[in-house]
PDB file of N, CA and C in Angstrom:
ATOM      1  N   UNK A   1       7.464  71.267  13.617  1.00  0.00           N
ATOM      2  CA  UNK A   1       8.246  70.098  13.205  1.00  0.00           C
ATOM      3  C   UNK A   1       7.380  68.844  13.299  1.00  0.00           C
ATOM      4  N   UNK A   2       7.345  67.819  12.490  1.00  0.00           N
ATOM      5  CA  UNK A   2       6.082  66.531  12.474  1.00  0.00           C
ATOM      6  C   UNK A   2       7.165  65.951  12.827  1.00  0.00           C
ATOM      7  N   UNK A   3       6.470  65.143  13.865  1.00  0.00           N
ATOM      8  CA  UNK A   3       6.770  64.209  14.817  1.00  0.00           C
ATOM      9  C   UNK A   3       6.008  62.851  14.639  1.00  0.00           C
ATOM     10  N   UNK A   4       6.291  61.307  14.170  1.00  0.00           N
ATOM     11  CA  UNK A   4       5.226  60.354  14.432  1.00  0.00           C
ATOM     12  C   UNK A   4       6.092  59.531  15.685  1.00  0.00           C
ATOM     13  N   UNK A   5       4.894  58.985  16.045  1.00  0.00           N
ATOM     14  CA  UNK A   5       5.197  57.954  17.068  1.00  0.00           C
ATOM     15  C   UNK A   5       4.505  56.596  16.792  1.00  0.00           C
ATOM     16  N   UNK A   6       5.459  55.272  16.668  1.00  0.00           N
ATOM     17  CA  UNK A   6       4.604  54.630  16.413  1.00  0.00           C
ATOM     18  C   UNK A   6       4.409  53.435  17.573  1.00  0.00           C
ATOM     19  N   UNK A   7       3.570  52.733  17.450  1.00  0.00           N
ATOM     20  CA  UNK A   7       3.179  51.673  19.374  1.00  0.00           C
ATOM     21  C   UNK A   7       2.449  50.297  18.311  1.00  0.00           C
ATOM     22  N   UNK A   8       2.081  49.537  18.944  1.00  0.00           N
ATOM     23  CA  UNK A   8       1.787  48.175  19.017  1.00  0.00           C
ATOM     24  C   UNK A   8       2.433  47.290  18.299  1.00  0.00           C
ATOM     25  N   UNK A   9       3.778  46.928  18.396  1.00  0.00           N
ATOM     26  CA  UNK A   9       4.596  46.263  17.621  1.00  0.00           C
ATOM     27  C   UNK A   9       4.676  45.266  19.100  1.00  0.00           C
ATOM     28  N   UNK A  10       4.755  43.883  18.293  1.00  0.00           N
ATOM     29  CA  UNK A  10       5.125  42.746  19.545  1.00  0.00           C
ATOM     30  C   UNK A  10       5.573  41.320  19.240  1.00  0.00           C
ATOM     31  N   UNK A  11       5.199  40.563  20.271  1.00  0.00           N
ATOM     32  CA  UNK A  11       5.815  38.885  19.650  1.00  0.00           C
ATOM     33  C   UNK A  11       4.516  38.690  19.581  1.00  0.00           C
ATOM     34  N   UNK A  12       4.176  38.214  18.711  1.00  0.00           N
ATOM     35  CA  UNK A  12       2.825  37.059  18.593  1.00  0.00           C
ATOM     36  C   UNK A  12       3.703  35.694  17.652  1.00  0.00           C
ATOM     37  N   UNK A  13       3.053  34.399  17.619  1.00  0.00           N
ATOM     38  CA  UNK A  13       2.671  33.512  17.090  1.00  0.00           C
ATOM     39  C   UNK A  13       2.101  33.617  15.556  1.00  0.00           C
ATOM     40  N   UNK A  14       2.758  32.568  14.900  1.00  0.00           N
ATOM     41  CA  UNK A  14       2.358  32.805  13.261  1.00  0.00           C
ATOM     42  C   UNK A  14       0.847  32.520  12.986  1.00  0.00           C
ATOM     43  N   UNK A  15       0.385  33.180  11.944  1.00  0.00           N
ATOM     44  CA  UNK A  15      -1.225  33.000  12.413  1.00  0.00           C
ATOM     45  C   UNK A  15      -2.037  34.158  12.963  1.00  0.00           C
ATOM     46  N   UNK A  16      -1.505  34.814  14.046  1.00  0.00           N
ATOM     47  CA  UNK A  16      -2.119  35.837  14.662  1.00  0.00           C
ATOM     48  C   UNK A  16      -1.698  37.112  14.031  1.00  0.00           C
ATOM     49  N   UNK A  17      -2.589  38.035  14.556  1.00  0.00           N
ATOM     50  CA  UNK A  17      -2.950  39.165  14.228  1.00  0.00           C
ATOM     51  C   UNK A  17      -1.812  40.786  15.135  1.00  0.00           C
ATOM     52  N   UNK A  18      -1.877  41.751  14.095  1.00  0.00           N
ATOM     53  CA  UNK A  18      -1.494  43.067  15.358  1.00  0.00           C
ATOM     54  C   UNK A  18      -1.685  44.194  14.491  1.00  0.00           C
ATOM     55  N   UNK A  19      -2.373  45.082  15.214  1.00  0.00           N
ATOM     56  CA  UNK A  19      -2.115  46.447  14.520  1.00  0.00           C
ATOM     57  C   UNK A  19      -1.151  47.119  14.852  1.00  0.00           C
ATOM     58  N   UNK A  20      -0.991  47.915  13.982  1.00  0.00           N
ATOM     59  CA  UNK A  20      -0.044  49.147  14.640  1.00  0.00           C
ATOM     60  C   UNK A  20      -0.627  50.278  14.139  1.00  0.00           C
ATOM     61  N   UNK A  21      -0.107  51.414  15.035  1.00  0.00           N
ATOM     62  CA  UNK A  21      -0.475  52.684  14.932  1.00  0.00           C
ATOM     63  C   UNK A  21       0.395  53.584  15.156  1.00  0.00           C
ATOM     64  N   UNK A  22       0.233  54.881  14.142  1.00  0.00           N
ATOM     65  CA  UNK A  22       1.337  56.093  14.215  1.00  0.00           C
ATOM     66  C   UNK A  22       0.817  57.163  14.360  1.00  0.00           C
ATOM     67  N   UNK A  23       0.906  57.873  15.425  1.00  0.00           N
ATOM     68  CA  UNK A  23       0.243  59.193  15.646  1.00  0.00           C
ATOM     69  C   UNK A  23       1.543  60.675  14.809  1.00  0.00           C
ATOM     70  N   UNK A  24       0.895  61.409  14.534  1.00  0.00           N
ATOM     71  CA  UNK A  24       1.306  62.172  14.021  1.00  0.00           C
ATOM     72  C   UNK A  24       1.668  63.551  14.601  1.00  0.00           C
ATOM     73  N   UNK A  25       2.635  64.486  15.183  1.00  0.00           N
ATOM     74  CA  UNK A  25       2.360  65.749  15.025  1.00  0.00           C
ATOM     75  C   UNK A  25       2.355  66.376  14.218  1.00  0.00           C
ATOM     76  N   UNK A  26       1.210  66.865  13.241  1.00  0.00           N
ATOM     77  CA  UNK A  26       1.544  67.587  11.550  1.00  0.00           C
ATOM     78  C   UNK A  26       0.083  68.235  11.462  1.00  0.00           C
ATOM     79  N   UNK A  27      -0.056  69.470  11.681  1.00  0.00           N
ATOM     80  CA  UNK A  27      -1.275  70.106  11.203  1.00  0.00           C
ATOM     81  C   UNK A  27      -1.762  70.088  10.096  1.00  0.00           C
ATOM     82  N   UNK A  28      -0.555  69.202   8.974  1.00  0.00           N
ATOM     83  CA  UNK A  28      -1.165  69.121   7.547  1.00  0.00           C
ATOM     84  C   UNK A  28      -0.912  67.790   7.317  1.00  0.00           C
ATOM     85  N   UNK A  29      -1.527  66.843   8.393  1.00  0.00           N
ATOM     86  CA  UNK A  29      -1.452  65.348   8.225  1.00  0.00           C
ATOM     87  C   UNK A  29      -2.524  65.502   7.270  1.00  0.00           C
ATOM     88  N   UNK A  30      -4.074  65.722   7.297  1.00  0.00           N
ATOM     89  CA  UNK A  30      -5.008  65.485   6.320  1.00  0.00           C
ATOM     90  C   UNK A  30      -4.113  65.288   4.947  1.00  0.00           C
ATOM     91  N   UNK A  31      -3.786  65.920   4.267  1.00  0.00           N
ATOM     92  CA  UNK A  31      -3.157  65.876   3.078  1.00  0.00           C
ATOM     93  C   UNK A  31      -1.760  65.294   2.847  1.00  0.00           C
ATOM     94  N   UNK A  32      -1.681  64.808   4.084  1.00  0.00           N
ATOM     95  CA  UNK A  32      -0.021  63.677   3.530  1.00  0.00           C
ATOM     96  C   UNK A  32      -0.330  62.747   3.183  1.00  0.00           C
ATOM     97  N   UNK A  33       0.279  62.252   2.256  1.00  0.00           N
ATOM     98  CA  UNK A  33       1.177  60.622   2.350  1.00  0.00           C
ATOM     99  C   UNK A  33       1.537  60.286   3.381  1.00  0.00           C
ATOM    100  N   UNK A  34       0.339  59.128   3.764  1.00  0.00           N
ATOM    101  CA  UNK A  34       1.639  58.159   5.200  1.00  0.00           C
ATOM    102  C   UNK A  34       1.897  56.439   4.221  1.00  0.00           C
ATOM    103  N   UNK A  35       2.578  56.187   4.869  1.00  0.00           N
ATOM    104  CA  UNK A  35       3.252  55.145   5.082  1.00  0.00           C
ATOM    105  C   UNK A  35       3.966  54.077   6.166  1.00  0.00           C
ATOM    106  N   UNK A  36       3.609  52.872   5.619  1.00  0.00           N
ATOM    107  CA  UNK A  36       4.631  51.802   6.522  1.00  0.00           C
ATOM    108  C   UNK A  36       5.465  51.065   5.657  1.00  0.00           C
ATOM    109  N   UNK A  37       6.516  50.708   6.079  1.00  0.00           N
ATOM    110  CA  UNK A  37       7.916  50.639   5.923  1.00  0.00           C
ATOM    111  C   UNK A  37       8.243  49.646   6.686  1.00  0.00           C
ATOM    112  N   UNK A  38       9.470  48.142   6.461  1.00  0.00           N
ATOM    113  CA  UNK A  38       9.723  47.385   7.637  1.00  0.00           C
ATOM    114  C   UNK A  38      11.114  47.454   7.088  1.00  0.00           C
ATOM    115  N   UNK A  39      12.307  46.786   8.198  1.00  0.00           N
ATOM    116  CA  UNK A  39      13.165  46.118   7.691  1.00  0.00           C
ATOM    117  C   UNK A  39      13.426  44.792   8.971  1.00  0.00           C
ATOM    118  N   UNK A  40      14.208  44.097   8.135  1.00  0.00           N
ATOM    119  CA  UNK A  40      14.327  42.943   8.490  1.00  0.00           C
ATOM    120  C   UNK A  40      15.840  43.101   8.662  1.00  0.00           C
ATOM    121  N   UNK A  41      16.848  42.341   9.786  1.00  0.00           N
ATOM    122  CA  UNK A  41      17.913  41.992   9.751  1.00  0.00           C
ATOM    123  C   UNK A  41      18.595  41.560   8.511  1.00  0.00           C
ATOM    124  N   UNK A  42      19.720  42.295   8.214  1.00  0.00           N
ATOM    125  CA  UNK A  42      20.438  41.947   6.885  1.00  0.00           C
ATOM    126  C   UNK A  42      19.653  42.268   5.718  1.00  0.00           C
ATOM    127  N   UNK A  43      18.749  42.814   5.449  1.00  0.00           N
ATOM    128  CA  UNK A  43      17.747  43.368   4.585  1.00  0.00           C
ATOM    129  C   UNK A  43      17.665  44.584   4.105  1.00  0.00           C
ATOM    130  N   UNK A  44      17.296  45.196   3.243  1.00  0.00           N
ATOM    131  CA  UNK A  44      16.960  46.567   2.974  1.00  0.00           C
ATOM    132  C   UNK A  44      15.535  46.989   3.618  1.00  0.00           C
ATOM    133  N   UNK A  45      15.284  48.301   3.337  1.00  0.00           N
ATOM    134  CA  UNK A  45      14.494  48.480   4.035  1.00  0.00           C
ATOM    135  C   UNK A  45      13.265  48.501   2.535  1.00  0.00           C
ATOM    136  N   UNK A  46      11.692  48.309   2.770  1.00  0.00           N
ATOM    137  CA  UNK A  46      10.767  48.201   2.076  1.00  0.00           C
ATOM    138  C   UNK A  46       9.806  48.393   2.357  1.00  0.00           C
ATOM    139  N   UNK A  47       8.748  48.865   1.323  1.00  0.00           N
ATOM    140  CA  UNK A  47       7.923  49.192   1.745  1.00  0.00           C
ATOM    141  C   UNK A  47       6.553  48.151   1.724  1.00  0.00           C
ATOM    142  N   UNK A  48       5.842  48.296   2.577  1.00  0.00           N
ATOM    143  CA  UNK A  48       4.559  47.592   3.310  1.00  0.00           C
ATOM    144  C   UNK A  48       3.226  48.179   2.225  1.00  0.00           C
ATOM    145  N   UNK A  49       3.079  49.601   2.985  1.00  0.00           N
ATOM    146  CA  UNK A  49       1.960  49.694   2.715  1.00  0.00           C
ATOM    147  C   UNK A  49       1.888  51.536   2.392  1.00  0.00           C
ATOM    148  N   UNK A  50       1.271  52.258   1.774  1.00  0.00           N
ATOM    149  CA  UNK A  50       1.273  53.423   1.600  1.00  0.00           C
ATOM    150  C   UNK A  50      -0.603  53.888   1.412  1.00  0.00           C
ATOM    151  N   UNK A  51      -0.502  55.033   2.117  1.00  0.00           N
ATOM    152  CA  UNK A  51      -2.103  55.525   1.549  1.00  0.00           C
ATOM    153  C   UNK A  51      -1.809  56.960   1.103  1.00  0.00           C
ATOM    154  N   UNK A  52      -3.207  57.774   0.386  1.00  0.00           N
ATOM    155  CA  UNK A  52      -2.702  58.520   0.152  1.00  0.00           C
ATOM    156  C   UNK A  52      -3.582  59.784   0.851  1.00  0.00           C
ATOM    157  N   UNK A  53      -3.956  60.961   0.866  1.00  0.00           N
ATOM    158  CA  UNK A  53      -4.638  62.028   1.332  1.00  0.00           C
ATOM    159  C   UNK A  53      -6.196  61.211   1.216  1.00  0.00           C
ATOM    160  N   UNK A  54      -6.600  61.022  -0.177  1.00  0.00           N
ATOM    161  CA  UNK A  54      -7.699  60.710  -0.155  1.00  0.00           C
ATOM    162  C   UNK A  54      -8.650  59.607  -0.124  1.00  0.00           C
ATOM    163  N   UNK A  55      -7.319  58.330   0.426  1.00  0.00           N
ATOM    164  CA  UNK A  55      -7.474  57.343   1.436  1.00  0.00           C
ATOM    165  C   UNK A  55      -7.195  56.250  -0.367  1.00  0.00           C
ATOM    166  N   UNK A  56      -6.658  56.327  -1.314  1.00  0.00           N
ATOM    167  CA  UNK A  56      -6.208  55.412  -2.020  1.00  0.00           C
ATOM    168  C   UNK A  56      -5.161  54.258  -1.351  1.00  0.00           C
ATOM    169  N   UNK A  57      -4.997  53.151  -1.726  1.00  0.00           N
ATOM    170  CA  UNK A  57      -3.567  52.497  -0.880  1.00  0.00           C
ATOM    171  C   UNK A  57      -3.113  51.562  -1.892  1.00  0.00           C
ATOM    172  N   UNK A  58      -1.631  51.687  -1.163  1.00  0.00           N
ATOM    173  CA  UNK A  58      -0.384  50.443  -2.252  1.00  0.00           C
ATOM    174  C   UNK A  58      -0.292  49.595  -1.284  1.00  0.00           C
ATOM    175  N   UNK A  59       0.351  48.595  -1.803  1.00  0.00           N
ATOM    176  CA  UNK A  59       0.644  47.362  -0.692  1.00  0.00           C
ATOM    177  C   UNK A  59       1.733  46.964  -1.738  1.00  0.00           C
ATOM    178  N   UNK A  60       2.983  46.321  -0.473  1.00  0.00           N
ATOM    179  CA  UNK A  60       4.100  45.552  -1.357  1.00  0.00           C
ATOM    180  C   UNK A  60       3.391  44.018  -1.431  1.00  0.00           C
ATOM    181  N   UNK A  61       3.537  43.144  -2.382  1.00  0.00           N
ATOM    182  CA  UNK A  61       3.414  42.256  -3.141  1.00  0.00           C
ATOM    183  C   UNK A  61       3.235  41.215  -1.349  1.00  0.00           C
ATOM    184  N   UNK A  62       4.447  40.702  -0.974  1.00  0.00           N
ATOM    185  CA  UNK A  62       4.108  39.799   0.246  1.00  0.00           C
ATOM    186  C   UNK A  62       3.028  39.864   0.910  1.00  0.00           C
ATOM    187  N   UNK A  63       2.556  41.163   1.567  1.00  0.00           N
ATOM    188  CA  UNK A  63       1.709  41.738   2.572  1.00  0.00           C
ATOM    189  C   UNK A  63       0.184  41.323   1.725  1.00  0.00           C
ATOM    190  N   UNK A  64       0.392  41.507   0.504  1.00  0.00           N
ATOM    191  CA  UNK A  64      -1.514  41.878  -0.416  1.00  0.00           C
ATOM    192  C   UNK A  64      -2.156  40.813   0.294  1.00  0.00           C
ATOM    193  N   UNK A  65      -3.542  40.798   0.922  1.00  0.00           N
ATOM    194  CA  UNK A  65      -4.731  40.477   0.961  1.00  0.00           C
ATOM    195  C   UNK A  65      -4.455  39.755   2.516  1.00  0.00           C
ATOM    196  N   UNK A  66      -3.418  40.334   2.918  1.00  0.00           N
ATOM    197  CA  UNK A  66      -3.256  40.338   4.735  1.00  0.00           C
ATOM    198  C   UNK A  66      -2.792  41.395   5.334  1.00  0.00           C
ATOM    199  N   UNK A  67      -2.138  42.350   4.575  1.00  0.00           N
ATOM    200  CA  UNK A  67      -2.354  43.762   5.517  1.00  0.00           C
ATOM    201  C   UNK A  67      -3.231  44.827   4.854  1.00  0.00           C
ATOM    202  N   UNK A  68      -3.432  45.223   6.257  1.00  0.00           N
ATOM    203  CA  UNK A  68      -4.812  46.761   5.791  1.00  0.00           C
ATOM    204  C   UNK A  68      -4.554  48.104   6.343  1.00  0.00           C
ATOM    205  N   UNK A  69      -3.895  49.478   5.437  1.00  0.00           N
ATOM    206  CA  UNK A  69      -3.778  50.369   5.793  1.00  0.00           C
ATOM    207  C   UNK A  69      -4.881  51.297   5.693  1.00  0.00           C
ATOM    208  N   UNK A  70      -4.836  51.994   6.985  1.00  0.00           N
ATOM    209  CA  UNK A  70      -5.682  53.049   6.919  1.00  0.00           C
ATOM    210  C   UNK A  70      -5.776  53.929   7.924  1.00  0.00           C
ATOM    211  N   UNK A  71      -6.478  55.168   7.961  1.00  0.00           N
ATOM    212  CA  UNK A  71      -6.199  56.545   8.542  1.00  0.00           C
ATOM    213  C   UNK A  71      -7.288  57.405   8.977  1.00  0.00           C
ATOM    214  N   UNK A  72      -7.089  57.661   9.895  1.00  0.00           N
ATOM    215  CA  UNK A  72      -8.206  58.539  11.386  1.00  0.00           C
ATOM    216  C   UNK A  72      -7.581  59.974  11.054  1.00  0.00           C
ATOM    217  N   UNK A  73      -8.074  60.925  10.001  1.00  0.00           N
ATOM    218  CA  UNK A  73      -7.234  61.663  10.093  1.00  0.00           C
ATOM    219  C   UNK A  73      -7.594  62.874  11.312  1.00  0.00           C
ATOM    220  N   UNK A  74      -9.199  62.732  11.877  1.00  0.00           N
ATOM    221  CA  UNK A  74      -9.511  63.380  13.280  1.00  0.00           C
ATOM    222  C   UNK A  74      -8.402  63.056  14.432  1.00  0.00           C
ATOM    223  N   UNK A  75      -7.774  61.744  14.270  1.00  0.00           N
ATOM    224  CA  UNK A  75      -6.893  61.338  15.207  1.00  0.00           C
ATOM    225  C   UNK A  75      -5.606  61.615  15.116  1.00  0.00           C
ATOM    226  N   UNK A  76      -4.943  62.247  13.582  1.00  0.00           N
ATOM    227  CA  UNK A  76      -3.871  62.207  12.919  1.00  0.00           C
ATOM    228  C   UNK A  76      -3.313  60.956  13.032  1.00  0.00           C
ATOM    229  N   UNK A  77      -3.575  59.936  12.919  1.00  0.00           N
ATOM    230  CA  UNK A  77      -3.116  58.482  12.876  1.00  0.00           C
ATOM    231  C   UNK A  77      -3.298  57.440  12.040  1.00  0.00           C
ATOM    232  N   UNK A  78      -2.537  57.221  11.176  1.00  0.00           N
ATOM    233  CA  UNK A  78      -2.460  55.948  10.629  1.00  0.00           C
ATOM    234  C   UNK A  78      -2.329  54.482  10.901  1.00  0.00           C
ATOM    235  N   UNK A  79      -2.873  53.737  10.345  1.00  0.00           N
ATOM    236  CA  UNK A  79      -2.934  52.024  11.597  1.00  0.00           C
ATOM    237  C   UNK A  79      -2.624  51.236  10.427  1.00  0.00           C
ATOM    238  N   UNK A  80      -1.901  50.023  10.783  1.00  0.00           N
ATOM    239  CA  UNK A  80      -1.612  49.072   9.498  1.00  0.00           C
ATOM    240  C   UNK A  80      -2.012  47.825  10.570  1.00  0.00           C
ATOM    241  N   UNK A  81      -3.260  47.043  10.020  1.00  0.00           N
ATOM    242  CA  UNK A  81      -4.243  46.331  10.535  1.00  0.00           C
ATOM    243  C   UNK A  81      -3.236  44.482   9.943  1.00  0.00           C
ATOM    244  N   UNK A  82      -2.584  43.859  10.497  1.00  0.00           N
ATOM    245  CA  UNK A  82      -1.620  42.557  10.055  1.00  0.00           C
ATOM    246  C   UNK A  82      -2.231  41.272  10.363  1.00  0.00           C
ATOM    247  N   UNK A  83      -2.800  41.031   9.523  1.00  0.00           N
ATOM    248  CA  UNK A  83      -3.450  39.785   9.844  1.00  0.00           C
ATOM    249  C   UNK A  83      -2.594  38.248   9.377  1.00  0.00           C
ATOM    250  N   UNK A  84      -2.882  37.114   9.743  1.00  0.00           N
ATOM    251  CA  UNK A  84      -2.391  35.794   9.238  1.00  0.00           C
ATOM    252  C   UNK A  84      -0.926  35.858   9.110  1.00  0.00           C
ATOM    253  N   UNK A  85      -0.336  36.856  10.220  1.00  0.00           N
ATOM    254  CA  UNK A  85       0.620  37.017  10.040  1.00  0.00           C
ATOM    255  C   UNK A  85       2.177  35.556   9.901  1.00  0.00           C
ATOM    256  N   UNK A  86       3.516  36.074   9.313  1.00  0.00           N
ATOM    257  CA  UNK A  86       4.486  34.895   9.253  1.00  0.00           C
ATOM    258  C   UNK A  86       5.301  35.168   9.863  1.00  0.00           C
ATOM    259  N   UNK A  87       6.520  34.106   9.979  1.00  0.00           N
ATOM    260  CA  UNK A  87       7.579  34.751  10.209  1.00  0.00           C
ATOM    261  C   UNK A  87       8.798  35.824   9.568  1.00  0.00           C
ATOM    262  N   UNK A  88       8.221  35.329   8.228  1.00  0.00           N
ATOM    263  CA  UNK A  88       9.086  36.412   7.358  1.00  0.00           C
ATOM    264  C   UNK A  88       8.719  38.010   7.929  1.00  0.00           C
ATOM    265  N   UNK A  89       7.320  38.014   8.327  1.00  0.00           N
ATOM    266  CA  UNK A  89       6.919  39.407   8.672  1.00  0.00           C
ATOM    267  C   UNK A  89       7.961  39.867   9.660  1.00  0.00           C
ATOM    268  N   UNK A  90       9.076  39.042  10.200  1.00  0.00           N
ATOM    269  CA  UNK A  90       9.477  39.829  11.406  1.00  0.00           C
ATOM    270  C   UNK A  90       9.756  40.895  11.041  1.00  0.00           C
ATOM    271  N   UNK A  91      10.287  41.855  11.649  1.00  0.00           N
ATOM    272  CA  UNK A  91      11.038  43.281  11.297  1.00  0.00           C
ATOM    273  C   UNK A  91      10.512  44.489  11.800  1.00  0.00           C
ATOM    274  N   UNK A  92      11.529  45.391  12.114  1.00  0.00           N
ATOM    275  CA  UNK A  92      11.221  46.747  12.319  1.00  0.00           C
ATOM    276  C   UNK A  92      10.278  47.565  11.623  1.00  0.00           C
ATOM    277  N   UNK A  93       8.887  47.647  11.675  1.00  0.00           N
ATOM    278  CA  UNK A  93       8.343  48.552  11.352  1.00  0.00           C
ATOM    279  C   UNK A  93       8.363  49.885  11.170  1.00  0.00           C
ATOM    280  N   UNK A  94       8.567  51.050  10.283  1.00  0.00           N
ATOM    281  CA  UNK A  94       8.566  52.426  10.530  1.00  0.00           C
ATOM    282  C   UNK A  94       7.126  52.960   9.788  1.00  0.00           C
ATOM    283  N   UNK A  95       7.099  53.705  10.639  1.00  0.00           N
ATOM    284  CA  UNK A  95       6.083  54.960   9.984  1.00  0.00           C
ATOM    285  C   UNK A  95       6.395  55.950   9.076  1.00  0.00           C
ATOM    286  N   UNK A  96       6.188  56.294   7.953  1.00  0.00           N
ATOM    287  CA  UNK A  96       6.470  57.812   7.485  1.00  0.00           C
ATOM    288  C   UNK A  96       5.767  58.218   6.672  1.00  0.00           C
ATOM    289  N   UNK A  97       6.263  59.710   6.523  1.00  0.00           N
ATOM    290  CA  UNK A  97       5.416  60.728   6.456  1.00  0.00           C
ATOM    291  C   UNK A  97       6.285  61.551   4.954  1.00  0.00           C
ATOM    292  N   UNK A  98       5.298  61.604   3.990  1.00  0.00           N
ATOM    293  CA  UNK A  98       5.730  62.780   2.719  1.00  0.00           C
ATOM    294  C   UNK A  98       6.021  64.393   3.071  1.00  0.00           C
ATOM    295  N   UNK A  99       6.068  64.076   4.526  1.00  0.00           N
ATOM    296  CA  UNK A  99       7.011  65.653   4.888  1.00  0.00           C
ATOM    297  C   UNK A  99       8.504  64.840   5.062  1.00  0.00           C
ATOM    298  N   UNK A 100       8.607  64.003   4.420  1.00  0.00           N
ATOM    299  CA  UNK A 100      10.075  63.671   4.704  1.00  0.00           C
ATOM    300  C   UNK A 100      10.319  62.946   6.143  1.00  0.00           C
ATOM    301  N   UNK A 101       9.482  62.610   7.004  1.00  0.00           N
ATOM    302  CA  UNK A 101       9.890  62.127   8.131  1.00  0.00           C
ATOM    303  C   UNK A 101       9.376  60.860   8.664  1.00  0.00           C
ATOM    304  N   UNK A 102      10.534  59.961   9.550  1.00  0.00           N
ATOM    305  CA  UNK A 102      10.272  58.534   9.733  1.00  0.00           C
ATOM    306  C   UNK A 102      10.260  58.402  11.506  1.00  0.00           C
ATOM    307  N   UNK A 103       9.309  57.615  12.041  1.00  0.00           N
ATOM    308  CA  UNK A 103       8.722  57.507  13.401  1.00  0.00           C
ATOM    309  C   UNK A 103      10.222  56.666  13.564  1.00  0.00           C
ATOM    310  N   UNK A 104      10.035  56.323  15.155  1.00  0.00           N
ATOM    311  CA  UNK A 104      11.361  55.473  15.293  1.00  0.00           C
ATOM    312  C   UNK A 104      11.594  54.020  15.190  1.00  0.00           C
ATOM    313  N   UNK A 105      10.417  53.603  14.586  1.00  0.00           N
ATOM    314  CA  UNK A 105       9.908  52.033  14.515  1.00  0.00           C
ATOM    315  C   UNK A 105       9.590  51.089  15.857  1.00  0.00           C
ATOM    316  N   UNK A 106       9.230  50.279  15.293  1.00  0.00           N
ATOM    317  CA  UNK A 106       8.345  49.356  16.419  1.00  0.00           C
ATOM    318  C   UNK A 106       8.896  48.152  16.273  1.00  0.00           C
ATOM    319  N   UNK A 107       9.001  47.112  17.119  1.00  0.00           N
ATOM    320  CA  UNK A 107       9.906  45.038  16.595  1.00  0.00           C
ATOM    321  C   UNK A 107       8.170  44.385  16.389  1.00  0.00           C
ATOM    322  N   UNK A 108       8.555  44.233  15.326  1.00  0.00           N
ATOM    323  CA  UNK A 108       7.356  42.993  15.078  1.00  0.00           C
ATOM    324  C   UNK A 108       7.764  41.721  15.259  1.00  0.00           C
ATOM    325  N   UNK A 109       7.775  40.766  15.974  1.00  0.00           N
ATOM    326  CA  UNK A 109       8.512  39.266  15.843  1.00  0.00           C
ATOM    327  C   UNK A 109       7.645  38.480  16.155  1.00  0.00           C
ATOM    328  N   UNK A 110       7.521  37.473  14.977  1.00  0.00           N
ATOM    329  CA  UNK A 110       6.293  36.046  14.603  1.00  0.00           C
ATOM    330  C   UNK A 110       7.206  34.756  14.663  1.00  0.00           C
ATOM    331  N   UNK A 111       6.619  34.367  15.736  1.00  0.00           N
ATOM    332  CA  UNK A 111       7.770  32.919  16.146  1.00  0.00           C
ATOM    333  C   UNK A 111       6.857  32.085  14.957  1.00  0.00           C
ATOM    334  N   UNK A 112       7.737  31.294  14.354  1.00  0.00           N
ATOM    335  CA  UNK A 112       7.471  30.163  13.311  1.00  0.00           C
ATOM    336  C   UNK A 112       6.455  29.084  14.047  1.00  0.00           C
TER     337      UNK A 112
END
């Protein structure tokens, strides 16, 4: 059964930086689709950032040319690297996975 877990979600200040990271249990992480995913209070949920097996990546429109996805697949882990971050960025981060499965998310919150 794939399992992610995801960690470094926090409060920082607008401006600053955070990664996050999702470890995987999936013996066939090499060849997934991962993904990050946020939602925001009263919001739908959307997507961030996506890579693919052979390390291609999407980015939603807000995030372009301040977030950076990418993947350790020796580590089974994916990291979404958030730089110059806002406050709009607040929101629940999730991880997931093209086996159909979503980590339990992380609080990102950027005081204005």
């Amino acid at each position: 059964q794939v399992q992610l877990v995801e960690s470094g979600g926090g409060l920082v200040q607008a401006g600053a930086s955070l990664r996050l990271s999702c470890e995987a249990s999936d013996r066939l992480f090499g060849v997934r689709t991962m993904g990050w995913y946020r939602q925001a209070p009263g919001k739908q949920r959307e997507l961030v950032a996506s890579i693919i097996a052979s390390g291609g990546t999407n980015y939603g429109e807000s995030v372009k040319g301040r977030f950076t996805i990418f993947r350790d697949n020796a580590k089974k882990t994916v990291y979404l690297q958030m730089n110059s971050l806002k406050h709009e960025d607040t929101a629940v981060y999730f991880c997931w996975s093209n086996a159909n499965v979503w980590g339990q998310g992380t609080q990102v919150t950027v005081s204005a």
